[in-house]
Protein backbone atom coordinates (compact mmCIF):
# COMPACT_ATOMS: atom_id res chain seq x y z
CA UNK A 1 16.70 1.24 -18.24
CA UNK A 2 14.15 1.80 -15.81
CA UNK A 3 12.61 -0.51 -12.37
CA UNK A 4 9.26 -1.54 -13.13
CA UNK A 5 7.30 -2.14 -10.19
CA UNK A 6 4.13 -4.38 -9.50
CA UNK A 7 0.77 -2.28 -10.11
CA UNK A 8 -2.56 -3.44 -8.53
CA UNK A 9 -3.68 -5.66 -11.45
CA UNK A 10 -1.05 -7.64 -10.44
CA UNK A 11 -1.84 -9.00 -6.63
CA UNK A 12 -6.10 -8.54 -7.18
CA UNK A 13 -8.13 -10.50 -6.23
CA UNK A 14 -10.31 -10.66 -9.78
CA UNK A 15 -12.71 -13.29 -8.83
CA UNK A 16 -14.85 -10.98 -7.19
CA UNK A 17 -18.10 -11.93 -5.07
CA UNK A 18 -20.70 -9.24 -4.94
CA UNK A 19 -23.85 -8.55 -3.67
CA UNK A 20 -27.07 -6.10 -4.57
CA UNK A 21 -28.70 -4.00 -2.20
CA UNK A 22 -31.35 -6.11 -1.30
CA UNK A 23 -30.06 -8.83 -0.20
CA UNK A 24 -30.33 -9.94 3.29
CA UNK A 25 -28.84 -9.86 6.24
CA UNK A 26 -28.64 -14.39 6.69
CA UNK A 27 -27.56 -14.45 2.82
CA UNK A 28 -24.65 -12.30 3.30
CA UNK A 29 -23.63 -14.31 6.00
CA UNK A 30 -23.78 -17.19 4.01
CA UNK A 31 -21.57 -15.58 1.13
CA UNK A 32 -18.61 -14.54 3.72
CA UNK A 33 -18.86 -18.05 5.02
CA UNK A 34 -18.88 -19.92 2.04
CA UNK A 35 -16.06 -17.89 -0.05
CA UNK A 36 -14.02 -17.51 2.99
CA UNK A 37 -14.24 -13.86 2.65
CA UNK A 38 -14.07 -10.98 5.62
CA UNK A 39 -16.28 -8.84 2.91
CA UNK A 40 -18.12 -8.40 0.46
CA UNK A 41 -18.62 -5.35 -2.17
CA UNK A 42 -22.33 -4.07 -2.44
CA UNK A 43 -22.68 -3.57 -6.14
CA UNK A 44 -25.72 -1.57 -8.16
CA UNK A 45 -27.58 -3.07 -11.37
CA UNK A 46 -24.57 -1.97 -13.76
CA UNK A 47 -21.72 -3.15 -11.40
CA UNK A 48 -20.88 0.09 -10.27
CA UNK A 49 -19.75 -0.32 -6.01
CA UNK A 50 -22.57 1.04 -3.74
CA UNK A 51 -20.39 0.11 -0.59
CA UNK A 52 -18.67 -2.34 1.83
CA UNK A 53 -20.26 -5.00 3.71
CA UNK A 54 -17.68 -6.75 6.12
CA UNK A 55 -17.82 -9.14 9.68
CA UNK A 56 -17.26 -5.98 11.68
CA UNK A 57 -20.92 -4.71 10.14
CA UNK A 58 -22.86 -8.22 10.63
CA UNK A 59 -21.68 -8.40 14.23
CA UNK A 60 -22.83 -5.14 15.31
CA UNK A 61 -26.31 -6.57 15.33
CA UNK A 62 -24.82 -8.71 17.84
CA UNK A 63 -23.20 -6.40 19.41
CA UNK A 64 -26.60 -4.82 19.89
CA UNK A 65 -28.33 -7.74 21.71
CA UNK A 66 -29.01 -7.79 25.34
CA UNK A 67 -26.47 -9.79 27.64
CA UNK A 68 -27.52 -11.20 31.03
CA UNK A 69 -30.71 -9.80 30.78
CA UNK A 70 -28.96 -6.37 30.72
CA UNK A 71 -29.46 -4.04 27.63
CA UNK A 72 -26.67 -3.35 25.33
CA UNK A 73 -24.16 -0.39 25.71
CA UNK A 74 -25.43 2.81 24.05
CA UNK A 75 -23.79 3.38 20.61
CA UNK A 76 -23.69 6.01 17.59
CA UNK A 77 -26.86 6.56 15.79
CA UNK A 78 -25.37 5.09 12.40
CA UNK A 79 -24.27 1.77 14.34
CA UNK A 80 -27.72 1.41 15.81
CA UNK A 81 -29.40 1.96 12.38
CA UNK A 82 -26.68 -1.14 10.98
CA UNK A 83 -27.30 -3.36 13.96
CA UNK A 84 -30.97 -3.28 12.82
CA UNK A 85 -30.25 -3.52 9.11
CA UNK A 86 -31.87 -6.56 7.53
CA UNK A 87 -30.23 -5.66 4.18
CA UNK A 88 -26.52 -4.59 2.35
CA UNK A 89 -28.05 -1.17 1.84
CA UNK A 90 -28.42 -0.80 5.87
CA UNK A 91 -25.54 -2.73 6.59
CA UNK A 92 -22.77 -1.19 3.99
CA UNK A 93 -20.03 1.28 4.94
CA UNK A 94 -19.98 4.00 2.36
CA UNK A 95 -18.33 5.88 0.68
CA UNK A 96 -16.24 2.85 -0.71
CA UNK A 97 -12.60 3.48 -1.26
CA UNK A 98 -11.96 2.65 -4.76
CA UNK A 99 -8.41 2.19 -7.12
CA UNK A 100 -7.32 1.24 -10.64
CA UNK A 101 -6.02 -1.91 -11.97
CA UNK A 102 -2.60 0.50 -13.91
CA UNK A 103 -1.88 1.74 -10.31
CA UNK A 104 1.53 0.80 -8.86
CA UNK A 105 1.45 -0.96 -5.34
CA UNK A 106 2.84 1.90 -3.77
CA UNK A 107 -0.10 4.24 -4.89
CA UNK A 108 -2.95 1.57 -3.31
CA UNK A 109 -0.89 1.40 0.06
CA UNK A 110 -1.23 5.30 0.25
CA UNK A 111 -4.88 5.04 -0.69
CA UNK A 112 -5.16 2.70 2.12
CA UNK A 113 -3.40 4.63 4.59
CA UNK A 114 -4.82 7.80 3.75
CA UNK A 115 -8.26 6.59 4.35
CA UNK A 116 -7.72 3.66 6.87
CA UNK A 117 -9.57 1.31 5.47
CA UNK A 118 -7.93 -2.29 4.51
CA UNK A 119 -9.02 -3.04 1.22
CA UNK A 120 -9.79 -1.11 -2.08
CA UNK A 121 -12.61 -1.95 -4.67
CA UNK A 122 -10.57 -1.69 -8.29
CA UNK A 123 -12.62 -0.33 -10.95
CA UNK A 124 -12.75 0.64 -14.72
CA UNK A 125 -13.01 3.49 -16.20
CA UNK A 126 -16.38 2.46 -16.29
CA UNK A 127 -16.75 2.12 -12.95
CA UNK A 128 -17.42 -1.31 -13.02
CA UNK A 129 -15.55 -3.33 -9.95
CA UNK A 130 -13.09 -5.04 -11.96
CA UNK A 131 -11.05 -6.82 -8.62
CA UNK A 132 -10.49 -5.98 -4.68
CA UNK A 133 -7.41 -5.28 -3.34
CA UNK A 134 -6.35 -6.17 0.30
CA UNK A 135 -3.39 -5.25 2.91
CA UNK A 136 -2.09 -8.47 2.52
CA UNK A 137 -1.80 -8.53 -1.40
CA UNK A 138 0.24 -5.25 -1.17
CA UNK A 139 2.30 -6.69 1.64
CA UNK A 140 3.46 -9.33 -1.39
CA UNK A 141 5.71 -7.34 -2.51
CA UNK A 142 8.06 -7.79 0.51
CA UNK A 143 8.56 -11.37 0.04
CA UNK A 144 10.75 -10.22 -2.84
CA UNK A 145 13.86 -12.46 -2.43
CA UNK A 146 17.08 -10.41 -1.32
CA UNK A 147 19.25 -11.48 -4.46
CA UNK A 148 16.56 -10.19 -6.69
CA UNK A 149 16.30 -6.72 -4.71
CA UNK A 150 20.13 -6.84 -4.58
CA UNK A 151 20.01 -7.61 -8.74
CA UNK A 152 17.52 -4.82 -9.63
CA UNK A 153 19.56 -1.97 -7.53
CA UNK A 154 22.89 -2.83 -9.01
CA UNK A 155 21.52 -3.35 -12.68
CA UNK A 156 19.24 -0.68 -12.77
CA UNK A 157 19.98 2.02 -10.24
CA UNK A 158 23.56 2.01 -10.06
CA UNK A 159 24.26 0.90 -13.75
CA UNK A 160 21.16 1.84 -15.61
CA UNK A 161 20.09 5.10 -14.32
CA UNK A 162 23.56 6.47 -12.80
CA UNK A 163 25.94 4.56 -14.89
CA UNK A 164 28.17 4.25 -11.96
CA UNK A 165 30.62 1.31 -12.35
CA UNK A 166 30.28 -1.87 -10.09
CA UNK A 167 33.42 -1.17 -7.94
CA UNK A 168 31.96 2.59 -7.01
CA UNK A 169 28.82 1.55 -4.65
CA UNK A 170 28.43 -2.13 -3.56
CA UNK A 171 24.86 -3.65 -2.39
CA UNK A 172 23.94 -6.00 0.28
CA UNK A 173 20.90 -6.56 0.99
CA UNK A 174 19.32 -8.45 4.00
CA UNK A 175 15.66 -9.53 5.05
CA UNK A 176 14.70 -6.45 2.63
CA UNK A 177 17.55 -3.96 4.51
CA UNK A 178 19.33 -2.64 1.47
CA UNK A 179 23.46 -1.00 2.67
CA UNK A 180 24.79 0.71 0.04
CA UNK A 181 28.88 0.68 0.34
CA UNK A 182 31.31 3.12 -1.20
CA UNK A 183 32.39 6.47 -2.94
CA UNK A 184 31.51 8.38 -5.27
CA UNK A 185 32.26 12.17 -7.03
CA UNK A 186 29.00 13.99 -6.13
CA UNK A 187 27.29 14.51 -2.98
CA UNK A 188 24.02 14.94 -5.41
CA UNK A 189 24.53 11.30 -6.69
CA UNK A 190 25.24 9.63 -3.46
CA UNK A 191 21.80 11.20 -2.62
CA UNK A 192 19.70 10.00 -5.59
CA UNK A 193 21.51 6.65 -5.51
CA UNK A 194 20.12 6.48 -1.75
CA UNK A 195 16.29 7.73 -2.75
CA UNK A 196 16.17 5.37 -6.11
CA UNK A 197 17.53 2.43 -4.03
CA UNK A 198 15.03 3.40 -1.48
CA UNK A 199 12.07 2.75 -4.11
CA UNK A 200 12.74 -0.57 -5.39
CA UNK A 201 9.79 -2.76 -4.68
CA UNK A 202 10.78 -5.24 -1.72
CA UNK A 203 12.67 -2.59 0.21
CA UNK A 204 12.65 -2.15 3.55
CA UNK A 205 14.78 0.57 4.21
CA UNK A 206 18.05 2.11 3.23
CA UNK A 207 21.15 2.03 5.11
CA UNK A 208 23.59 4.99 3.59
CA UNK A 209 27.11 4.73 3.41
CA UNK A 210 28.29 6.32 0.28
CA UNK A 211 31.12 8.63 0.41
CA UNK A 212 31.94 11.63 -1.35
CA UNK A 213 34.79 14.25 -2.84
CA UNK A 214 32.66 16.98 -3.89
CA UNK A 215 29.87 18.36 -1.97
CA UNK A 216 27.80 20.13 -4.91
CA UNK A 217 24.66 20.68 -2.62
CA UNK A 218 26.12 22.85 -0.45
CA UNK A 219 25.53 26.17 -2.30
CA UNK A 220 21.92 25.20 -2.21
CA UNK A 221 21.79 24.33 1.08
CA UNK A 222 23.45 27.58 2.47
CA UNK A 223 20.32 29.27 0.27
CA UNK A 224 17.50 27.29 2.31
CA UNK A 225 16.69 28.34 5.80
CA UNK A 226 17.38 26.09 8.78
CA UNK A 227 19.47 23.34 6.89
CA UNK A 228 21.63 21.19 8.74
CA UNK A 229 25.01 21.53 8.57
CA UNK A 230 27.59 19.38 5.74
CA UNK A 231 26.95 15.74 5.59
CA UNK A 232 29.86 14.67 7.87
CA UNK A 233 30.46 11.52 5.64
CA UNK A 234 32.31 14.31 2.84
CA UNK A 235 35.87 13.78 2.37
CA UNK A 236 38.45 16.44 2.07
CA UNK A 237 39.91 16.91 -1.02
């Protein structure tokens, strides 16, 4: 048995609102305003994303006008040329960050963070934008219920995967903080037990207490430079 978790098709946004390259300045206002949007994708004639147009771009052209009869602070070159963009081509951040609709939440939030941006365009393998992704649809995930976290782990982790009885490892599980309770043979399965545990969606974090007889890491440890010393929670035999 194996945890499925939630892929980006899942938490899209599929309605997606898009404009061309030539369209101006006042009409993408208008869009934003009237789908309740923060931004909108800049699209070519096949549907293929050009770029980004969000608030933060419309308001540098405010940003740009003189206050109290005193001229604006100097800025980059590239947000000059946007705050005098009368167009999405002008306007749009590019590159645009894209992702697929088969990739798992956990693979978007890394796209994310690796570029710090906070949404992805989702595309085909034609390219075509096929949905938009934002931080708060991956954030979804961790309004999982604790009983159903609690369910998966002991079903699927602990019975599924590592066929460990339900007396050898309990689970609680609170606000997302998983504790996993008890003993088992293997230092090695204590530690998978923790990492698999650790990737069920809704997670927070992991809270390790699993005990153990046999510590069948520690050859390998003693072979790898700088390692700690034994995991104090091992038990004498």
């Amino acid at each position: 048995m194996t945890t499925q978790h939630s892929t980006v098709s899942e938490v899209m946004t599929r309605d997606v609102v898009t404009v061309r390259p030539d369209t101006p300045f006042k009409e993408i206002t208008s869009v934003l305003s009237r789908h309740g949007i923060s931004a909108v994708p800049v699209a070519d004639a096949r549907g293929a994303p050009m770029g980004l147009v969000s608030e933060a771009d419309l308001l540098r052209k405010q940003a740009e006008q003189p206050a109290g009869g005193q001229a604006a602070a100097p800025g980059w070159p590239r947000e000059k040329a946007k705050a005098r963009a009368e167009n999405a081509a002008g306007l749009m951040t590019t590159p645009v960050v894209t992702a697929h609709a088969d990739w798992t939440v956990a693979q978007a939030a890394r796209e994310m963070d690796r570029h710090r941006v906070k949404r992805l365009l989702v595309v085909d393998e034609a390219d075509h934008i096929t949905g938009i992704v934002s931080r708060s649809d991956l954030l979804h995930v961790y309004l999982r219920p604790d009983e159903e976290i609690r369910e998966e782990i002991r079903a699927d982790v602990l019975k599924g995967m590592l066929r460990l009885g339900g007396d050898e490892v309990q689970v609680q599980v609170h606000e997302g903080v998983v504790t996993l309770r008890g003993e088992v043979e293997k230092r090695s399965t204590a530690q998978i037990a923790e990492r698999l545990a650790g990737g069920v969606e809704g997670v927070v974090t992991i809270r390790p207490m699993i005990d153990y007889t046999i510590d069948d890491r520690a050859a390998e440890d003693q072979r790898q430079p700088g390692i700690e010393a034994p995991d104090p929670r091992r038990r004498p035999l």
